[in-house]
PDB file of N, CA and C in Angstrom:
ATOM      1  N   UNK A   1      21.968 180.018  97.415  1.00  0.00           N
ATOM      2  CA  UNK A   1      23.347 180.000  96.982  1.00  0.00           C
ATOM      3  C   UNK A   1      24.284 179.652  98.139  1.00  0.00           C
ATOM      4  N   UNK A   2      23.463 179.446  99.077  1.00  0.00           N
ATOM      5  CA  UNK A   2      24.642 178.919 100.140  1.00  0.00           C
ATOM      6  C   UNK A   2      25.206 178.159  99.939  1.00  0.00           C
ATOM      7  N   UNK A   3      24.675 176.337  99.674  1.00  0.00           N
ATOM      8  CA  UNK A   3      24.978 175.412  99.664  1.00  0.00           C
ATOM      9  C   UNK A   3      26.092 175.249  98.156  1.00  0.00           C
ATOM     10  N   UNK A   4      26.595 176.284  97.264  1.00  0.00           N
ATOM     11  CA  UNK A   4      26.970 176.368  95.930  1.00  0.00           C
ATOM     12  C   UNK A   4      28.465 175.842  96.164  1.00  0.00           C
ATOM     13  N   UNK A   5      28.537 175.980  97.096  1.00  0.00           N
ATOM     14  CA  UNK A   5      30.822 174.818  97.234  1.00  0.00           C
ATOM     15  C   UNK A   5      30.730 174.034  96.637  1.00  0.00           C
ATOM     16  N   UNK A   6      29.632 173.270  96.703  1.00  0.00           N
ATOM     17  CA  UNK A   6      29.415 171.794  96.331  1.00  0.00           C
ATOM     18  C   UNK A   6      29.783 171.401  95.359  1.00  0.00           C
ATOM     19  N   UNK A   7      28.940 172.511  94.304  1.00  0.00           N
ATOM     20  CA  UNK A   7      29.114 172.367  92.672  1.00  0.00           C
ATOM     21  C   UNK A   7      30.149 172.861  92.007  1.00  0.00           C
ATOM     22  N   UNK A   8      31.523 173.573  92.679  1.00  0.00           N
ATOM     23  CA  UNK A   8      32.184 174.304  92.104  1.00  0.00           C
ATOM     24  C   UNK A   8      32.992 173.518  91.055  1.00  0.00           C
ATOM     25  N   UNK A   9      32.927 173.883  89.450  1.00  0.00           N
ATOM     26  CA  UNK A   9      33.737 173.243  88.180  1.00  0.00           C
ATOM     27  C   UNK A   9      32.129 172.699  87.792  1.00  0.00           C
ATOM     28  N   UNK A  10      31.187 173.182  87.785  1.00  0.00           N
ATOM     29  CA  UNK A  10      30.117 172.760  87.429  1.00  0.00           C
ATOM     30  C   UNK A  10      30.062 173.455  86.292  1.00  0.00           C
ATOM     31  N   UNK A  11      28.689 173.528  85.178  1.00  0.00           N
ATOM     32  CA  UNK A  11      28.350 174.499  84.526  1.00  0.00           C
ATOM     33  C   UNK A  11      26.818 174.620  84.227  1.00  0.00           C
ATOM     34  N   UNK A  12      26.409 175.849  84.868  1.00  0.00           N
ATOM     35  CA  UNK A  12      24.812 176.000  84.938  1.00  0.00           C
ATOM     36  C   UNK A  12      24.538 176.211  83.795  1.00  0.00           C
ATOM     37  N   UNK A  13      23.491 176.331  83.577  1.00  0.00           N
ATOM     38  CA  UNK A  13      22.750 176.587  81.988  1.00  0.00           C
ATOM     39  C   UNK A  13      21.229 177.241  82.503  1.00  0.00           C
ATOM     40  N   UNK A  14      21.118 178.720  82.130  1.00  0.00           N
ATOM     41  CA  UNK A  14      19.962 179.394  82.143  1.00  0.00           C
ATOM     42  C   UNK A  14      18.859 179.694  81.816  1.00  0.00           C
ATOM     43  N   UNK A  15      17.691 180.154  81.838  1.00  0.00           N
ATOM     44  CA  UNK A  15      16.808 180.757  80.654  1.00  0.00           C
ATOM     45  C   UNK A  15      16.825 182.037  80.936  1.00  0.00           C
ATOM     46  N   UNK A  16      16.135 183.210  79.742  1.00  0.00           N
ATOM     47  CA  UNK A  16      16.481 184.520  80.359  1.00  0.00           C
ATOM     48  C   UNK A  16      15.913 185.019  81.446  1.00  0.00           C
ATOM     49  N   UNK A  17      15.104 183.752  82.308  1.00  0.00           N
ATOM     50  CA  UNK A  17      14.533 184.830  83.551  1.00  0.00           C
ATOM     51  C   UNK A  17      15.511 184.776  84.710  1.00  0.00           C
ATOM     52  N   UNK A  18      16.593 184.110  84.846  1.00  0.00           N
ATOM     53  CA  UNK A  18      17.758 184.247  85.744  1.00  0.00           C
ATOM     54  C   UNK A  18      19.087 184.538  85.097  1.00  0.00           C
ATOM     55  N   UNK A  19      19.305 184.226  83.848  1.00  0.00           N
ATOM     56  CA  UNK A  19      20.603 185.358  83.330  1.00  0.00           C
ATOM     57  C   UNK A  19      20.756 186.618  83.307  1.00  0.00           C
ATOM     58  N   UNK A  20      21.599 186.645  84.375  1.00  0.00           N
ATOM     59  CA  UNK A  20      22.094 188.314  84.187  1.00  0.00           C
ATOM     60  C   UNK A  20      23.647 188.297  84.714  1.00  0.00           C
ATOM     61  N   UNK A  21      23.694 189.765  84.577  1.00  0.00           N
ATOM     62  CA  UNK A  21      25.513 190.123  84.387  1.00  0.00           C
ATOM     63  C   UNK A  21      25.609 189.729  86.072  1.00  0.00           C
ATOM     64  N   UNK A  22      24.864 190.027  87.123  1.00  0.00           N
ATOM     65  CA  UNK A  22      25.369 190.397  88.768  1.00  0.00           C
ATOM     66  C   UNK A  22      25.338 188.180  88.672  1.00  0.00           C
ATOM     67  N   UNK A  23      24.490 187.857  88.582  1.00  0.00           N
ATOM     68  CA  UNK A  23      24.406 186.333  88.447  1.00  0.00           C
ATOM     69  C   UNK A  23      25.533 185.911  87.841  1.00  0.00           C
ATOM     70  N   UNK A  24      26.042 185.931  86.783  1.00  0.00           N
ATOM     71  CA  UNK A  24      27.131 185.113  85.978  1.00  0.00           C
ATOM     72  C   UNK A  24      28.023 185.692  86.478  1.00  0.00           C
ATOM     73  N   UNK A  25      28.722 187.092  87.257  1.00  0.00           N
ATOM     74  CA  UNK A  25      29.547 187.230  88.486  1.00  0.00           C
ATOM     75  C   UNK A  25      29.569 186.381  89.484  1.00  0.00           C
ATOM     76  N   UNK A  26      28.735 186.418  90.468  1.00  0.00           N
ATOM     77  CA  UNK A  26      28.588 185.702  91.652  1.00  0.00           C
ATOM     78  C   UNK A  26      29.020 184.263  90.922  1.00  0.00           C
ATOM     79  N   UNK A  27      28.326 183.233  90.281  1.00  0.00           N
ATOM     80  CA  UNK A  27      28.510 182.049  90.043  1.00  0.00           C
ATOM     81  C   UNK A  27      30.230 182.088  90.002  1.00  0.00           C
ATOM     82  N   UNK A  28      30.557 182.964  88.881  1.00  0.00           N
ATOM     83  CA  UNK A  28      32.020 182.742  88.322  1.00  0.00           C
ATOM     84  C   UNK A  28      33.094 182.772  89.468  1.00  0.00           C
ATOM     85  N   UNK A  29      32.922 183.711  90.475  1.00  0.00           N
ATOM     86  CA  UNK A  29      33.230 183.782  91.599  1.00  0.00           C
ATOM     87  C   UNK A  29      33.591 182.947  92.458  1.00  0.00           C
ATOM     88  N   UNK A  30      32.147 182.069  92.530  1.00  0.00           N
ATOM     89  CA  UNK A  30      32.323 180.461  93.629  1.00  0.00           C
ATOM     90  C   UNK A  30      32.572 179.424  92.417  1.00  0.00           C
ATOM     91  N   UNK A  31      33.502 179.840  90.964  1.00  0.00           N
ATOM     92  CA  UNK A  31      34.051 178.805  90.754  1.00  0.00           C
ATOM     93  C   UNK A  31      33.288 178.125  89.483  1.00  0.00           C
ATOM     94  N   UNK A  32      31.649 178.450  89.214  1.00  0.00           N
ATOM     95  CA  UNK A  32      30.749 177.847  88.397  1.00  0.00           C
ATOM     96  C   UNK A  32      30.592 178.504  87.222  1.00  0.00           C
ATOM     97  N   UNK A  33      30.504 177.804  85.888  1.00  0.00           N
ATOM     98  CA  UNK A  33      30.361 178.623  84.778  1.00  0.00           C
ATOM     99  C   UNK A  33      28.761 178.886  84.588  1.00  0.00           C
ATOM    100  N   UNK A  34      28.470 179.590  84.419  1.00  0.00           N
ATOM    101  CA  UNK A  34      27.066 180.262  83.437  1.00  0.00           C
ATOM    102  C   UNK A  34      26.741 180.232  82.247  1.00  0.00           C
ATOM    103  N   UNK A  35      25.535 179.821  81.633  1.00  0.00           N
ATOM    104  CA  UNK A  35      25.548 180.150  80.322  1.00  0.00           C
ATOM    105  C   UNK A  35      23.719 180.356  80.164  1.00  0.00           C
ATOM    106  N   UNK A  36      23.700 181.526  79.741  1.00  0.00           N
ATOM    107  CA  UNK A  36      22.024 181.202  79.158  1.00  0.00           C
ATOM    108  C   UNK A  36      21.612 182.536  78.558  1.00  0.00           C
ATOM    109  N   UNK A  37      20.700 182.849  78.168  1.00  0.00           N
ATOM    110  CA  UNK A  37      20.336 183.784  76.762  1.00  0.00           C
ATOM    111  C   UNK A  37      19.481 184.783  78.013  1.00  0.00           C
ATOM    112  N   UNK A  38      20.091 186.148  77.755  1.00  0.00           N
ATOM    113  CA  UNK A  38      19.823 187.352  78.649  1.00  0.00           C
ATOM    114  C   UNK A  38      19.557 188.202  77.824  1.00  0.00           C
ATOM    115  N   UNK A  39      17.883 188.736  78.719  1.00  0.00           N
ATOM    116  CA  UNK A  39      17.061 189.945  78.058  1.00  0.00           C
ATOM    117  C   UNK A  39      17.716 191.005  77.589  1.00  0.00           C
ATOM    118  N   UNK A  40      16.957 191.722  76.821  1.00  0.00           N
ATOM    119  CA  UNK A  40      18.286 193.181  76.326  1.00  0.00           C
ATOM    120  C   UNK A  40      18.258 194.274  77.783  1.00  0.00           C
ATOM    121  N   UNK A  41      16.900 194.418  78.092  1.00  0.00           N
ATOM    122  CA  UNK A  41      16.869 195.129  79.114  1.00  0.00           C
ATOM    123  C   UNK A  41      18.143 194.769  80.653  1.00  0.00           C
ATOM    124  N   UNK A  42      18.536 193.863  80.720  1.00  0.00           N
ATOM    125  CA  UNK A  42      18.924 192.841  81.592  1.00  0.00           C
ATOM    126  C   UNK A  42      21.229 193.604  81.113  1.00  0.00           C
ATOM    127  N   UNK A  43      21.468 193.728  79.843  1.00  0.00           N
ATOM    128  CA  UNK A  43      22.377 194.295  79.441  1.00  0.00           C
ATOM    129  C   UNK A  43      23.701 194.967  80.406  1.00  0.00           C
ATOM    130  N   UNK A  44      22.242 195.929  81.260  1.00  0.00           N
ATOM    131  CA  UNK A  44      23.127 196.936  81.601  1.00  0.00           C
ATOM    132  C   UNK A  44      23.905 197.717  80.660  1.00  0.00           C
ATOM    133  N   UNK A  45      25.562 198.037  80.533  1.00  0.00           N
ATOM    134  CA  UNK A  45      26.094 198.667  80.078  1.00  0.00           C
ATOM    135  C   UNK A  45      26.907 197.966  78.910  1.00  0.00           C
ATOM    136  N   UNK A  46      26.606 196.780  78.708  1.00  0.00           N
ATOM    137  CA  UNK A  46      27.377 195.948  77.614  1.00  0.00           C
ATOM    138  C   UNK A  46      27.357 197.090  76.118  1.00  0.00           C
ATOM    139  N   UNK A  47      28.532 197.277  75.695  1.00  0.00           N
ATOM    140  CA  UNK A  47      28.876 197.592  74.322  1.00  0.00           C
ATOM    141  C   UNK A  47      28.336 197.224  73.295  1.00  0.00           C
ATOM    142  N   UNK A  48      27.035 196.846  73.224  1.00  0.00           N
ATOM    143  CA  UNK A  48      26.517 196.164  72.201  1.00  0.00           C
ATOM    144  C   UNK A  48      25.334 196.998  71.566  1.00  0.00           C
ATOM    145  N   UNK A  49      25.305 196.985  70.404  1.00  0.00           N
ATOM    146  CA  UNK A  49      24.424 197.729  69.219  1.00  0.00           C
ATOM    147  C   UNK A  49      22.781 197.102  69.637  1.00  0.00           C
ATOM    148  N   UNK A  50      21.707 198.016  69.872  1.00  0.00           N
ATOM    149  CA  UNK A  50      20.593 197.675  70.330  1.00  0.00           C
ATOM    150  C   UNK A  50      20.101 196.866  69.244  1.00  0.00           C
ATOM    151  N   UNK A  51      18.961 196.193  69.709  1.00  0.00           N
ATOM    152  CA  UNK A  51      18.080 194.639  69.166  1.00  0.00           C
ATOM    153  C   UNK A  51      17.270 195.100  67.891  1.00  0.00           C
ATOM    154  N   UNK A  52      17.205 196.656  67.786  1.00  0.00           N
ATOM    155  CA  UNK A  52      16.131 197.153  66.816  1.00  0.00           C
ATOM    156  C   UNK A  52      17.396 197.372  65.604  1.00  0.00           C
ATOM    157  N   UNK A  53      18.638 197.783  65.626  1.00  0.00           N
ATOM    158  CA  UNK A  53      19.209 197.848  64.926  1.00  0.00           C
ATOM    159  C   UNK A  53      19.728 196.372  64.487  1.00  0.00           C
ATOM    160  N   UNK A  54      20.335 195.640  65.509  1.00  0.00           N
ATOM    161  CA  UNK A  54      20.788 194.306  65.199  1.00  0.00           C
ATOM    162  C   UNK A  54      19.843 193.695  64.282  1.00  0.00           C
ATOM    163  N   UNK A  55      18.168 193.690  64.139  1.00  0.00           N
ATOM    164  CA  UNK A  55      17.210 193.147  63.071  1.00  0.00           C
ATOM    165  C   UNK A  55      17.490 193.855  61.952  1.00  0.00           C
ATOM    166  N   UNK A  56      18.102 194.855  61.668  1.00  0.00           N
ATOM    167  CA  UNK A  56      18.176 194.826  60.214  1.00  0.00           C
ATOM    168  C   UNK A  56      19.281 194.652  59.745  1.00  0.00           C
ATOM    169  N   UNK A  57      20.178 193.636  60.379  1.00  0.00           N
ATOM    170  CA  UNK A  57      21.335 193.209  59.685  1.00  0.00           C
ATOM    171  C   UNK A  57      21.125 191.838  58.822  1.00  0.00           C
ATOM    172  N   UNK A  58      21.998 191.557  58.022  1.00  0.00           N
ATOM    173  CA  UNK A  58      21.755 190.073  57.356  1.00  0.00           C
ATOM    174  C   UNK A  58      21.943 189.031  58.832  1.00  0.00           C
ATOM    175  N   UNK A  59      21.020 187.870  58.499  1.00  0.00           N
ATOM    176  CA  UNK A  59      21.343 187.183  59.365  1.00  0.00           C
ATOM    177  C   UNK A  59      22.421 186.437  59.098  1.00  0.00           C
ATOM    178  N   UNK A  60      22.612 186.180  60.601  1.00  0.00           N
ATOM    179  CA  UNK A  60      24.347 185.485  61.433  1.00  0.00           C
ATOM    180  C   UNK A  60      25.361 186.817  61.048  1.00  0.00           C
ATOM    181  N   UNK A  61      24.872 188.277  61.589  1.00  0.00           N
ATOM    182  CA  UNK A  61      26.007 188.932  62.099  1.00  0.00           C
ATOM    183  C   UNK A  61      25.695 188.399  62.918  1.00  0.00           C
ATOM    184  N   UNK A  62      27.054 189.124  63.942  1.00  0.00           N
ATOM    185  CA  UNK A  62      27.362 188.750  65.457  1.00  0.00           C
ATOM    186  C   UNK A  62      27.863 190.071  65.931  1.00  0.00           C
ATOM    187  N   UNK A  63      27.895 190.366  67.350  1.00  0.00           N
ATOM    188  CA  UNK A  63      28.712 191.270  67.834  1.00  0.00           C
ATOM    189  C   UNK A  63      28.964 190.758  69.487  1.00  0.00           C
ATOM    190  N   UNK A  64      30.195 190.953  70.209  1.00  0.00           N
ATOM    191  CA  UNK A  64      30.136 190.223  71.293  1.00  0.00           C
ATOM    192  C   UNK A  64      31.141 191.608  72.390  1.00  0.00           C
ATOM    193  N   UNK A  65      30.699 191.387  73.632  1.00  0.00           N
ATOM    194  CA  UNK A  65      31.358 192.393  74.351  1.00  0.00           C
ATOM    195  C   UNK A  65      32.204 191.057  75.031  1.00  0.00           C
ATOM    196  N   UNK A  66      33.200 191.440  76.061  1.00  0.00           N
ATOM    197  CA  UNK A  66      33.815 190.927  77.247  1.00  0.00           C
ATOM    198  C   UNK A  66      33.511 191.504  78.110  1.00  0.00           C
ATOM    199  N   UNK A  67      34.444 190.692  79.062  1.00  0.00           N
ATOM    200  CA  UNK A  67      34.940 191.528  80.662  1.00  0.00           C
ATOM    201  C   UNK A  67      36.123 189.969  80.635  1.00  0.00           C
ATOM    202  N   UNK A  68      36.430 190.391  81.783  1.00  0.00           N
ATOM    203  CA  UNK A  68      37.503 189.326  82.846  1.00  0.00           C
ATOM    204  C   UNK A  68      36.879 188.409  82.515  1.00  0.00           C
ATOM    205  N   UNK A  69      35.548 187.944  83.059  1.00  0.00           N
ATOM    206  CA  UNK A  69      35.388 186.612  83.293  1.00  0.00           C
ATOM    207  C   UNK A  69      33.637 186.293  82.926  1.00  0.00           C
ATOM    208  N   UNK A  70      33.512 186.916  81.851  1.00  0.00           N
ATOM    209  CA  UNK A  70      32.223 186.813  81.001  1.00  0.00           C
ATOM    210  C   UNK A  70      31.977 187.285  79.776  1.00  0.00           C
ATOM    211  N   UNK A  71      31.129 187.152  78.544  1.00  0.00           N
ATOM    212  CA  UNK A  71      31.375 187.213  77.302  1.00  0.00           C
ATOM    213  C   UNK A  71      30.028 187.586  76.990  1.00  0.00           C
ATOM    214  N   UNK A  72      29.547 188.384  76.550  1.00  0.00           N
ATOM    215  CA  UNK A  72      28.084 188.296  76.183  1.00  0.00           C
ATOM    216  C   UNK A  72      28.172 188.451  74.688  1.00  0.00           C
ATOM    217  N   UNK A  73      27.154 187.566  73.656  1.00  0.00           N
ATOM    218  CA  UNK A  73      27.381 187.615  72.166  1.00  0.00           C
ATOM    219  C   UNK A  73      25.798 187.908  71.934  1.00  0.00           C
ATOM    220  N   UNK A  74      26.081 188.858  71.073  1.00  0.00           N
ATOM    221  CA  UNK A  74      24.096 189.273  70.581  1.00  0.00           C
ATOM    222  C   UNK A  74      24.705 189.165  68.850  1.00  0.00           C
ATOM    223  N   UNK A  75      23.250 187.788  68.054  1.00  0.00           N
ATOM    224  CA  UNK A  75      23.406 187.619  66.817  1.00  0.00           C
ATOM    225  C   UNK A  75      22.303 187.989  66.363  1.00  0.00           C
ATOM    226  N   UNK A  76      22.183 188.253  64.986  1.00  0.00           N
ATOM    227  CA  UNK A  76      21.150 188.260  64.473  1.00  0.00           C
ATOM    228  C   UNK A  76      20.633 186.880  63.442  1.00  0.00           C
ATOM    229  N   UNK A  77      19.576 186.318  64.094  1.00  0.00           N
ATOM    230  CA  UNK A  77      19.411 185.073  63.479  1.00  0.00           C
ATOM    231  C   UNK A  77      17.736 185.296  62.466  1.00  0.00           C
ATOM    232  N   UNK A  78      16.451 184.760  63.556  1.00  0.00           N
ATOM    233  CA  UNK A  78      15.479 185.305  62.537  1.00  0.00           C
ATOM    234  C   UNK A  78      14.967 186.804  63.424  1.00  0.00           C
ATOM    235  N   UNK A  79      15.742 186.869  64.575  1.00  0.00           N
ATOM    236  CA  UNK A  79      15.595 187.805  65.118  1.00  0.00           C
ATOM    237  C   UNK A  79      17.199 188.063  66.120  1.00  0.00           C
ATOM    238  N   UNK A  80      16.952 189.226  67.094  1.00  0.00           N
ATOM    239  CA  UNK A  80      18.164 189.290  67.572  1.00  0.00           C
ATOM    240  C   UNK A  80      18.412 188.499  68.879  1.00  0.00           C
ATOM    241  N   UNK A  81      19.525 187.777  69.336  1.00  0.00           N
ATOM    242  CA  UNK A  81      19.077 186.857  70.455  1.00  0.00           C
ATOM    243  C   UNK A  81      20.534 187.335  71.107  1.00  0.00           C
ATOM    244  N   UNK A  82      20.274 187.500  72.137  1.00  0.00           N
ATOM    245  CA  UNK A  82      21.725 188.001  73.175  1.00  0.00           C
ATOM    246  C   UNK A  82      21.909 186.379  74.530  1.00  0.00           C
ATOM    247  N   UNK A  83      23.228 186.055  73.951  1.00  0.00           N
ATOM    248  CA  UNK A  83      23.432 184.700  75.141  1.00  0.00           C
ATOM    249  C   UNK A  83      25.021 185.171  76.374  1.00  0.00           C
ATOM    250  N   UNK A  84      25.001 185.283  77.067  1.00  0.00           N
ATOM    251  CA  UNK A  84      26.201 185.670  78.202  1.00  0.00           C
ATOM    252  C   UNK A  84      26.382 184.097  78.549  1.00  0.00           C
ATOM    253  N   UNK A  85      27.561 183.860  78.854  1.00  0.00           N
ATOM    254  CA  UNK A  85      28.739 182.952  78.967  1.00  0.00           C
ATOM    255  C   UNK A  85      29.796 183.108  80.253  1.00  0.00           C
ATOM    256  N   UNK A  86      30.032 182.562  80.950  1.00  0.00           N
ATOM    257  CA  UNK A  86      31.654 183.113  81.877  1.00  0.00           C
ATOM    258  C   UNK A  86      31.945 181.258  81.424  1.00  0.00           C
ATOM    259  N   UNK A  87      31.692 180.493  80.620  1.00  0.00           N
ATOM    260  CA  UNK A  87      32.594 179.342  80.220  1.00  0.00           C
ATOM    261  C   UNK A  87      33.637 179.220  79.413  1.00  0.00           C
ATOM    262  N   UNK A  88      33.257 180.100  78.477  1.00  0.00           N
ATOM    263  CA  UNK A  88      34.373 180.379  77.300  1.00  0.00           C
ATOM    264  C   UNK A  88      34.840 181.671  77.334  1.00  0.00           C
ATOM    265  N   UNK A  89      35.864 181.851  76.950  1.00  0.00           N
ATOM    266  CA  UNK A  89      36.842 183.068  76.836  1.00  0.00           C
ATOM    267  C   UNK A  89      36.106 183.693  75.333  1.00  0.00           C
ATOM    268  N   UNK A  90      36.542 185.104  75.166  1.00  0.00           N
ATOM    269  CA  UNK A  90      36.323 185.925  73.570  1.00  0.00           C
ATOM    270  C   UNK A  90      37.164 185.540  72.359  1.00  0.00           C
ATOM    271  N   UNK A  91      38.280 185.102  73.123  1.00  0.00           N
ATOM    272  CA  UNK A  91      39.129 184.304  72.320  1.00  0.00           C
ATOM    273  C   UNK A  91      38.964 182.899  71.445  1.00  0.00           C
ATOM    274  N   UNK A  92      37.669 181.902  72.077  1.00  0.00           N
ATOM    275  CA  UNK A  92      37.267 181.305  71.701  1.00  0.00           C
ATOM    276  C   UNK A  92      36.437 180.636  70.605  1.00  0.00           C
ATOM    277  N   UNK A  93      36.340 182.139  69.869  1.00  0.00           N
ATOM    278  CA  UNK A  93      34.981 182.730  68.987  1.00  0.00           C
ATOM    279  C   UNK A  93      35.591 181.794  67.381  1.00  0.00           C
ATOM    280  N   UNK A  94      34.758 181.289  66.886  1.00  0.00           N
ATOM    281  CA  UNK A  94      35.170 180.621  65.520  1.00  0.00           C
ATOM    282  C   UNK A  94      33.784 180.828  64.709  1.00  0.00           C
ATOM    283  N   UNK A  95      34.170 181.039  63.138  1.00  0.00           N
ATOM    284  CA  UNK A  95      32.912 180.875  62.515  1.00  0.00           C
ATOM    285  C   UNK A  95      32.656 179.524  62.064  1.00  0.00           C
ATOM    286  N   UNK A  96      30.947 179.280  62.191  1.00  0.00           N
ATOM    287  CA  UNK A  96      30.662 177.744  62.005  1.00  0.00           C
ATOM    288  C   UNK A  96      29.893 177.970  60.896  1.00  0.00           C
ATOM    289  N   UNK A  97      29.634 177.134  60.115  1.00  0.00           N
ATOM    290  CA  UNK A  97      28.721 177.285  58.937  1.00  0.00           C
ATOM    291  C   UNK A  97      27.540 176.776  59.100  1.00  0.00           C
ATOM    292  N   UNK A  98      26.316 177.198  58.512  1.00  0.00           N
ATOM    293  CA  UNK A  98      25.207 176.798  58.687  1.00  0.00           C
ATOM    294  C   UNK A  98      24.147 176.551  57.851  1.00  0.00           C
TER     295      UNK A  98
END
């Protein structure tokens, strides 16, 4: 992460073995957005209804926490999938049809 000036106004894209909350800080920090689908364990303290409950909802609920400068959204699709963001604001949130 030294060399990261470089890329600042960039936007990374993750898998869940490097998304996490201390990561999508640091990036947002030097300027770079984050985006990629983070383990439940990985959470920490996010406000969000656990993965065993989220499966027995109809699919495409949603539930999404904030902060300042990150968004984490956990849906229930054919299972529950949690994705963290510092690109888009909570404000941003629209329903799409599917």
């Amino acid at each position: 992460m030294n060399k990261v000036h470089a890329c600042e106004g960039n936007h990374v894209v993750m898998d869940n073995l490097f998304t996490s909350i201390p990561m999508s800080n640091e990036l947002s920090r030097k300027g770079i957005a984050g985006t990629g689908t983070i383990r439940e364990n990985w959470l920490e303290n996010a406000p969000l209804p656990p993965k065993k409950s989220m499966k027995k909802t109809s699919r495409g609920t949603f539930e999404y926490a904030c902060s300042e400068n990150l968004v984490i959204v956990k849906w229930n699709d054919n299972t529950a999938v949690s994705v963290a963001t510092s690109k888009v604001k909570a404000s941003s949130c629209v329903m799409a049809e599917r």
